[in-house]
C-alpha atoms as a PDB file:
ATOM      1  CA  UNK A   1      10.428 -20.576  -3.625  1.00  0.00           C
ATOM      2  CA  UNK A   2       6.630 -19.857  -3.943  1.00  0.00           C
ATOM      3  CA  UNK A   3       6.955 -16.629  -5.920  1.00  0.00           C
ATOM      4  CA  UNK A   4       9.701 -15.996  -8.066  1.00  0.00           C
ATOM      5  CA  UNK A   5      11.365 -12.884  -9.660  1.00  0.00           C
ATOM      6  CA  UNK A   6       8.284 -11.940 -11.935  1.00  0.00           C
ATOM      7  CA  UNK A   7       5.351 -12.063  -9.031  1.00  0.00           C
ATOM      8  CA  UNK A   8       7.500  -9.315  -6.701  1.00  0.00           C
ATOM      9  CA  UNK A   9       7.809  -7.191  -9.632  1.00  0.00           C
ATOM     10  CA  UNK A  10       4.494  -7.074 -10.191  1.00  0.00           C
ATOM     11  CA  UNK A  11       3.729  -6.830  -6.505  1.00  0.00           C
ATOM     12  CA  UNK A  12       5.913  -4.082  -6.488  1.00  0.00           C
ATOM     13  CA  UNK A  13       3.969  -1.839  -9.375  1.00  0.00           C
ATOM     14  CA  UNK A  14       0.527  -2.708  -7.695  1.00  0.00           C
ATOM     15  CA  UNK A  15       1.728  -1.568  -4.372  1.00  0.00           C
ATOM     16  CA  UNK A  16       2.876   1.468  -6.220  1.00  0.00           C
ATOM     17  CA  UNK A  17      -0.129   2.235  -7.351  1.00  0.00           C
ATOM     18  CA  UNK A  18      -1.751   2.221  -4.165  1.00  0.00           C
ATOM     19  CA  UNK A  19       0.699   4.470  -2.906  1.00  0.00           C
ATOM     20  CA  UNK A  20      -0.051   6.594  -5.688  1.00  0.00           C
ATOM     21  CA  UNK A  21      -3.711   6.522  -5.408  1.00  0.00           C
ATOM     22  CA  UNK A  22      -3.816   7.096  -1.731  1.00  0.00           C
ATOM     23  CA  UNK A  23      -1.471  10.100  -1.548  1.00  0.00           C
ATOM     24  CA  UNK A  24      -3.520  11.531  -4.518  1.00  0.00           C
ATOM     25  CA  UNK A  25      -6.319  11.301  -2.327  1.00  0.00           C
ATOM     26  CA  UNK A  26      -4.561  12.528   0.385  1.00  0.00           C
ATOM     27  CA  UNK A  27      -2.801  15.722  -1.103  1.00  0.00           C
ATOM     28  CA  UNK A  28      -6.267  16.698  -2.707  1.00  0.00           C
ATOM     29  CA  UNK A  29      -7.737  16.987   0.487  1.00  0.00           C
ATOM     30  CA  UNK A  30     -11.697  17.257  -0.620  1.00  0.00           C
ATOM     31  CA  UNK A  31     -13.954  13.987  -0.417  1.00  0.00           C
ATOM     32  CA  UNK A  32     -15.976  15.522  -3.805  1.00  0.00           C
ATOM     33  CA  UNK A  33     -12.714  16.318  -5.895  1.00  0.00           C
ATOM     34  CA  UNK A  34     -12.585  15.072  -9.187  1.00  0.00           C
ATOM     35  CA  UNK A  35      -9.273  12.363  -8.241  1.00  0.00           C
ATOM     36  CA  UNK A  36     -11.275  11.089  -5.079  1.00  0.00           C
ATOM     37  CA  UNK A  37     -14.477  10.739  -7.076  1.00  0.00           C
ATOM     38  CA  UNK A  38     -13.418   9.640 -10.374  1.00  0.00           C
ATOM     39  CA  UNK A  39      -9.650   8.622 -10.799  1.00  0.00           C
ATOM     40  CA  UNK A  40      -8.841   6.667  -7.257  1.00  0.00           C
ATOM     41  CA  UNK A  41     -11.673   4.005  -6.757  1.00  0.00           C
ATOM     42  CA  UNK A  42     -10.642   2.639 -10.749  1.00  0.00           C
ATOM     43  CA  UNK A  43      -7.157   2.965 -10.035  1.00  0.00           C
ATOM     44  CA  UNK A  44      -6.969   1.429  -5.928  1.00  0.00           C
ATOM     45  CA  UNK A  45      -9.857  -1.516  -7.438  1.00  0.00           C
ATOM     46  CA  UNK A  46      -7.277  -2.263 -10.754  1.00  0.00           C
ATOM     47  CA  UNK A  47      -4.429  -2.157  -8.065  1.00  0.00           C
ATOM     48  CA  UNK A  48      -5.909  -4.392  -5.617  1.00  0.00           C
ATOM     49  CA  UNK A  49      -6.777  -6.766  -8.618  1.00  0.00           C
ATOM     50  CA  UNK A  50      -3.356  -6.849 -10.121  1.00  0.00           C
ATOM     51  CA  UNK A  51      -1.744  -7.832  -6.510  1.00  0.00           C
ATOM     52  CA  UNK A  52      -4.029 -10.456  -6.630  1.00  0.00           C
ATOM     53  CA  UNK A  53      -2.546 -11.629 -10.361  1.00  0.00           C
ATOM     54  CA  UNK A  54       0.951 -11.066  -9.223  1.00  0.00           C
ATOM     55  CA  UNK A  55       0.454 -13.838  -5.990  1.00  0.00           C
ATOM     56  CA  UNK A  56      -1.898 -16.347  -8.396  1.00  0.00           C
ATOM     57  CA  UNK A  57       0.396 -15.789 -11.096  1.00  0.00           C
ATOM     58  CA  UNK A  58       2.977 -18.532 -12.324  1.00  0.00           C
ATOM     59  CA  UNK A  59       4.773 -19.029 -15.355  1.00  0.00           C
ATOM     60  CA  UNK A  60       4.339 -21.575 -18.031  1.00  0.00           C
ATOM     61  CA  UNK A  61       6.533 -24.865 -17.406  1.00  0.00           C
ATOM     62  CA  UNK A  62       8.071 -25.940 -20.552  1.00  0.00           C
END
């Protein structure tokens, strides 16, 4: 199996945060509100970043 138990958990909590971000974004409803200007971008660009990790990521073989 390409990913194992560890990368779809981590998949899972960056996906989360995009939901998160997104909705936030969403349920604020103004383009110059203070979660669409300064808490989404760092939050959806850390989120994209970590579901990046979680594919590239594989543990240590011992």
């Amino acid at each position: 199996m390409p990913l194992g138990r560890k990368n779809y958990i981590f998949l899972a909590i960056g996906v989360g945060v995009l939901i998160v971000s997104y909705t936030g974004m969403y349920l604020e409803k103004s383009v110059d509100g203070f979660f669409s200007l300064n808490v989404a971008p760092p939050l959806l660009l850390a989120a994209y970043a970590w579901i990046a990790y979680a594919i590239l990521y594989k543990e240590k073989e011992t």
